[in-house]
Every structure is written in structure tokens, then in C-alpha cells.
N, C-alpha and C. Protein backbone atom coordinates (compact mmCIF):
# COMPACT_ATOMS: atom_id res chain seq x y z
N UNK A 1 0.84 -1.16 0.00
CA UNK A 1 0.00 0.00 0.00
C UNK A 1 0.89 1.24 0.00
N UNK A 2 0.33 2.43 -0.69
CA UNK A 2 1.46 3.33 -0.87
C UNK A 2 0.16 4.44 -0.22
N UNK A 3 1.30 5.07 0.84
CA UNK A 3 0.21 6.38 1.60
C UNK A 3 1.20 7.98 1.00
N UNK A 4 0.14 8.91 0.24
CA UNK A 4 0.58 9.56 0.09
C UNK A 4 0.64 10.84 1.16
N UNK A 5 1.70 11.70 1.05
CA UNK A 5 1.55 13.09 2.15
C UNK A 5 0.34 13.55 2.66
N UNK A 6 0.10 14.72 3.11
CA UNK A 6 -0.59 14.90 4.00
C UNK A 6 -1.37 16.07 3.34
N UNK A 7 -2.64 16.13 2.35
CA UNK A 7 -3.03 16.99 1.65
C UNK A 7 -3.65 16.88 0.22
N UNK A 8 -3.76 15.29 -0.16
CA UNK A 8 -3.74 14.95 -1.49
C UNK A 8 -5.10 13.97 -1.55
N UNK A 9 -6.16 14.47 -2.47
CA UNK A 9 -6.77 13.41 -2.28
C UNK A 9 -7.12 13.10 -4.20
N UNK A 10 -7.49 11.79 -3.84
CA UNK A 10 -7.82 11.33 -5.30
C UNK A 10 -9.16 11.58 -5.60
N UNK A 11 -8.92 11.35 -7.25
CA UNK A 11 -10.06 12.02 -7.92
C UNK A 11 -10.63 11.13 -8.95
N UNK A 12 -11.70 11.35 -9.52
CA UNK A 12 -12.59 10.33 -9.95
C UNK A 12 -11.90 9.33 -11.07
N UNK A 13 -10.81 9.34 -11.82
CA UNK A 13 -9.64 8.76 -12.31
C UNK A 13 -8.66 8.53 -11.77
N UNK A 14 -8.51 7.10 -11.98
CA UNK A 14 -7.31 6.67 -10.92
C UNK A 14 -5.97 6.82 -11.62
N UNK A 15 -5.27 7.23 -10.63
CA UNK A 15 -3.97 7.60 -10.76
C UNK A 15 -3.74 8.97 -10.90
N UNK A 16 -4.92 9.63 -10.66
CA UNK A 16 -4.42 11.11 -10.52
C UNK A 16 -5.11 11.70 -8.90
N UNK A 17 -4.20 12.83 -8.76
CA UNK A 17 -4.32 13.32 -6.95
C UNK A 17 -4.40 14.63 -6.99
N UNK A 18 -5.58 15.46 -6.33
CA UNK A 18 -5.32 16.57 -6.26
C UNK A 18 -4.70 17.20 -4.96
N UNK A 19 -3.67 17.87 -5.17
CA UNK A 19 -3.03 18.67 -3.57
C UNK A 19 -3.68 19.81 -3.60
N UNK A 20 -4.36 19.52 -2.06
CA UNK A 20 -5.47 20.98 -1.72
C UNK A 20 -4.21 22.03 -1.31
N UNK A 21 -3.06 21.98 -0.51
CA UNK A 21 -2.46 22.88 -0.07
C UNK A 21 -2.17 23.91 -1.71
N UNK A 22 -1.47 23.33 -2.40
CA UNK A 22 -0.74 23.47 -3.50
C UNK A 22 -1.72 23.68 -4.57
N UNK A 23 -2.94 23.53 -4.65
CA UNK A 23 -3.87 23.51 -5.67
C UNK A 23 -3.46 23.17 -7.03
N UNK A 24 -2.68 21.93 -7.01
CA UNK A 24 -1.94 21.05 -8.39
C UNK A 24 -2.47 19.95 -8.59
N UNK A 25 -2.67 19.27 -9.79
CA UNK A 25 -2.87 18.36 -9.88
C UNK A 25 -2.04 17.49 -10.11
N UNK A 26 -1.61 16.09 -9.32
CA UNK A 26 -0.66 15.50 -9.95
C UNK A 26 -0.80 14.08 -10.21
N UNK A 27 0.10 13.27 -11.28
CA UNK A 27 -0.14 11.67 -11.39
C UNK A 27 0.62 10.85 -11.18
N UNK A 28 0.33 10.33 -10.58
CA UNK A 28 1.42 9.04 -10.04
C UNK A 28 2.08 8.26 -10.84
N UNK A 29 3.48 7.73 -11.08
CA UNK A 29 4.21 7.23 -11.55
C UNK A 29 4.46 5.55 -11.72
N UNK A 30 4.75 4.73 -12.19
CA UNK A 30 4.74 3.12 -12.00
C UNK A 30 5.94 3.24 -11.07
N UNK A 31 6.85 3.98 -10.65
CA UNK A 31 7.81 3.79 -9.77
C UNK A 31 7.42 4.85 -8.48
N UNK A 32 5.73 5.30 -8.32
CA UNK A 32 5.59 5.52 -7.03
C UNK A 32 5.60 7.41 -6.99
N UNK A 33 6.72 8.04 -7.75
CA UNK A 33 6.56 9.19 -7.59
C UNK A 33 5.79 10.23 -8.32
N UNK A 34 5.48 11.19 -7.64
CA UNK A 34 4.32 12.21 -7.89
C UNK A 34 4.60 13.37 -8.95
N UNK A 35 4.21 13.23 -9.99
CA UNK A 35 4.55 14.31 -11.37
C UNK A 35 3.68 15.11 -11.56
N UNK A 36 4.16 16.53 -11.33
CA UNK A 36 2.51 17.79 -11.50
C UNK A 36 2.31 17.77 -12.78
N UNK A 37 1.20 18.13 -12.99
CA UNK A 37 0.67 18.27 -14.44
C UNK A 37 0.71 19.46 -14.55
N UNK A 38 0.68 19.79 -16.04
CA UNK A 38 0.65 21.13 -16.02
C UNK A 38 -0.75 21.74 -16.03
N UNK A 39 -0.53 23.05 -15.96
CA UNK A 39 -2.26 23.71 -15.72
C UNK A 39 -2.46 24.83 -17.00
N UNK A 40 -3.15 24.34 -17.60
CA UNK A 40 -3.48 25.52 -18.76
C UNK A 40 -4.39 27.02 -18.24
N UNK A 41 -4.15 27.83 -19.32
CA UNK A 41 -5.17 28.73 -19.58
C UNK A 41 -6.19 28.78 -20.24
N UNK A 42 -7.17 29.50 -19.62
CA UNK A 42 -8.12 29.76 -21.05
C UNK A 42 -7.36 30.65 -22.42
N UNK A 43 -7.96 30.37 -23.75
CA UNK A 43 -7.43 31.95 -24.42
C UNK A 43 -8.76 31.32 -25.61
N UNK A 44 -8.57 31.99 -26.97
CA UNK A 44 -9.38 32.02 -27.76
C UNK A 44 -9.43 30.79 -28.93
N UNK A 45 -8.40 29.84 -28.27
CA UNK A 45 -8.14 28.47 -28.77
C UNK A 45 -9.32 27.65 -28.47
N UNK A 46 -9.27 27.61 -26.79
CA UNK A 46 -9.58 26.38 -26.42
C UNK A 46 -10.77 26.59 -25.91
N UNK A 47 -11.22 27.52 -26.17
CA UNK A 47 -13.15 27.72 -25.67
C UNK A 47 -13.33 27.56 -23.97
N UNK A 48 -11.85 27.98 -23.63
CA UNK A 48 -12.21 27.67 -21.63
C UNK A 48 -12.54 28.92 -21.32
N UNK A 49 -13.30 28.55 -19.92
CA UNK A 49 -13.37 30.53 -19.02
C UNK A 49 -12.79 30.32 -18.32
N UNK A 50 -12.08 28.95 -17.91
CA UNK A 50 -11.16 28.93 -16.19
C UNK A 50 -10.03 28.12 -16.70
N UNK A 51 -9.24 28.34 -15.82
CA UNK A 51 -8.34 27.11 -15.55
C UNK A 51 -8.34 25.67 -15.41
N UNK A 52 -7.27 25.05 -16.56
CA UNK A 52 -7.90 23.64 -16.42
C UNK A 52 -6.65 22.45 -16.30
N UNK A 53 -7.09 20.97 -15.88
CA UNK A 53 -5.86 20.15 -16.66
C UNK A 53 -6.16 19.38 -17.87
N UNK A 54 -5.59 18.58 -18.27
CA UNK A 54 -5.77 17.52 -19.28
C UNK A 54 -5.39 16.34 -18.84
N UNK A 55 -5.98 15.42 -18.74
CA UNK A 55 -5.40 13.90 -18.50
C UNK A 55 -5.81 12.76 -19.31
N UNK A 56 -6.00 11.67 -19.32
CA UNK A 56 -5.64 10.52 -20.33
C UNK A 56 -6.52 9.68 -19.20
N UNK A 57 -7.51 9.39 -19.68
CA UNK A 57 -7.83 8.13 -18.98
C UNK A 57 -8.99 7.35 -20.54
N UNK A 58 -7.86 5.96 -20.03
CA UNK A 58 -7.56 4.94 -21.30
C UNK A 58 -8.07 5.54 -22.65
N UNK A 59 -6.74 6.06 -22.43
CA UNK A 59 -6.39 6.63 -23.76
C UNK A 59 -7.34 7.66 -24.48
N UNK A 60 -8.26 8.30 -23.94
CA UNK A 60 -9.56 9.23 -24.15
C UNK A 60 -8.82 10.44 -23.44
N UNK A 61 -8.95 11.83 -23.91
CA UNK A 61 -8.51 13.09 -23.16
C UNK A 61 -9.92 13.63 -22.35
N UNK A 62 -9.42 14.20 -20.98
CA UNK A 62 -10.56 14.45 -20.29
C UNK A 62 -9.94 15.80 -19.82
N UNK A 63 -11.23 16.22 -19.83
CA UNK A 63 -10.47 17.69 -19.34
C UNK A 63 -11.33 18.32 -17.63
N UNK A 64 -10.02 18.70 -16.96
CA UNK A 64 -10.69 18.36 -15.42
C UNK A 64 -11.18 20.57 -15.36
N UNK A 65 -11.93 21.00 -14.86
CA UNK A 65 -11.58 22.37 -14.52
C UNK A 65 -10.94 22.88 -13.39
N UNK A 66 -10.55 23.95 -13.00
CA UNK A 66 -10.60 24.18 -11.84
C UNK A 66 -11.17 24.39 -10.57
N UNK A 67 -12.28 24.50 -11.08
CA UNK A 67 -13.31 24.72 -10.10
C UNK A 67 -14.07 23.50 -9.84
N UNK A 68 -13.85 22.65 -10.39
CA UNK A 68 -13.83 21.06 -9.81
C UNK A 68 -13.25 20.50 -9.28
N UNK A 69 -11.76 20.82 -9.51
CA UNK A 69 -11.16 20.13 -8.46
C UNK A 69 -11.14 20.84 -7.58
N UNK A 70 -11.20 22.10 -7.34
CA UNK A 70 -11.13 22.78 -5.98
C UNK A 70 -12.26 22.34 -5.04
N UNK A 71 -13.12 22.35 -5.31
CA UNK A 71 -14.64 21.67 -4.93
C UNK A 71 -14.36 19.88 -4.38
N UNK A 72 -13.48 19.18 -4.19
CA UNK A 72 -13.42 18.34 -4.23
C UNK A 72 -13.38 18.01 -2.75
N UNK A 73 -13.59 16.52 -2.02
CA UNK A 73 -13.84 16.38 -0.60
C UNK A 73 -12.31 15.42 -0.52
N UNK A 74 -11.55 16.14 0.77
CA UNK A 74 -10.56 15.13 1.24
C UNK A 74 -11.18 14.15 1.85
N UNK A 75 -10.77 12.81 0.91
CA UNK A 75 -10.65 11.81 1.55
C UNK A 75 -9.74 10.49 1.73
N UNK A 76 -9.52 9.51 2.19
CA UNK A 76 -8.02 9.03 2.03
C UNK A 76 -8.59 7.85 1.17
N UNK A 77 -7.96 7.69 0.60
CA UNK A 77 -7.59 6.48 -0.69
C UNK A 77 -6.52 5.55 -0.52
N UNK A 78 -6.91 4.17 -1.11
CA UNK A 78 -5.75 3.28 -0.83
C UNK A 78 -5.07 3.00 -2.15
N UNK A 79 -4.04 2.84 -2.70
CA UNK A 79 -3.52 2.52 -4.05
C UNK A 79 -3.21 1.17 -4.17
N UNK A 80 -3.38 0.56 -4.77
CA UNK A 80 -3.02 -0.76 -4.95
C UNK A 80 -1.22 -0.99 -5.51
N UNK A 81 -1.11 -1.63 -5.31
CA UNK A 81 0.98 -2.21 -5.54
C UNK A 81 0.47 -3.30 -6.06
N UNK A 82 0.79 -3.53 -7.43
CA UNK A 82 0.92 -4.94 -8.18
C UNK A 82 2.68 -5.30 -8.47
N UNK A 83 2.85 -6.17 -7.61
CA UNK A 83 4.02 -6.55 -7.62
C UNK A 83 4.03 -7.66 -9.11
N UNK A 84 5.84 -7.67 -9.85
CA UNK A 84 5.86 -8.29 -10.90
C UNK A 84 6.76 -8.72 -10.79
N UNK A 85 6.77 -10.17 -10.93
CA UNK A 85 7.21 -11.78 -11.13
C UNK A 85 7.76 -12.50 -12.02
């Protein structure tokens, strides 16, 4: 079981964590460590009014806002460890 710091909770796609202190989003690594994503802008590209991320879940782009994840409830999560043989 892998426990992350003190501030991070997961979000409706696994393998990604939002840090309430830090207001980042970040995704977990196959070797355990925590990589921020980056955070876009709106501009006249991308049809946003807020701040957002982008993530990958199986292989589909999802786009998270900010004001969703800020809205989000700490709670603790367990990660699974698949050990390989």
C-alpha cells in the first residue's frame, strides 16, 4: 500500500491526486513518484473561461476544470501495488 503526504486526495480517475495545499494536480508514476501536471489557460483556442488540466484516462482526453477540483472532498484512498514476477 502506498500512503501519500498529507493533503492529497484522489479524484474520480485513478492515478491522478489533487493537492489541496498546493492547488496542483498530480499523477502518479509506475515507480511511485508524484509528477505535476501542467495547468493551462483559457485563451481564444480552447473555448475555456477557467483554468484547467488535461489527463488521459484509457487513452480518451478528459479535461478536469478548476473549479472542480477545488470543490473536491478530502478523503483518504488506498492505491493498490501490483508486484511483478
Amino acid at each position: 500500500m502506498v500512503i501519500l503526504p498529507v493533503g492529497f486526495t484522489a479524484i474520480e480517475y485513478p492515478g491522478y491526486f489533487w493537492n489541496i495545499k498546493a492547488k496542483a494536480l498530480y499523477s502518479i508514476k509506475v515507480s511511485g513518484v508524484l509528477k505535476e501536471l501542467k495547468r493551462y489557460k483559457p485563451n481564444g483556442f480552447n473555448h475555456m473561461n477557467e483554468d484547467f488540466y488535461v489527463v488521459s484516462v484509457n487513452g480518451k482526453r478528459k479535461v478536469l476544470s478548476l473549479s472542480y477540483l477545488e470543490n473536491l472532498v478530502i478523503e483518504d484512498s488506498e492505491i493498490e501495488v501490483v508486484s511483478r514476477v
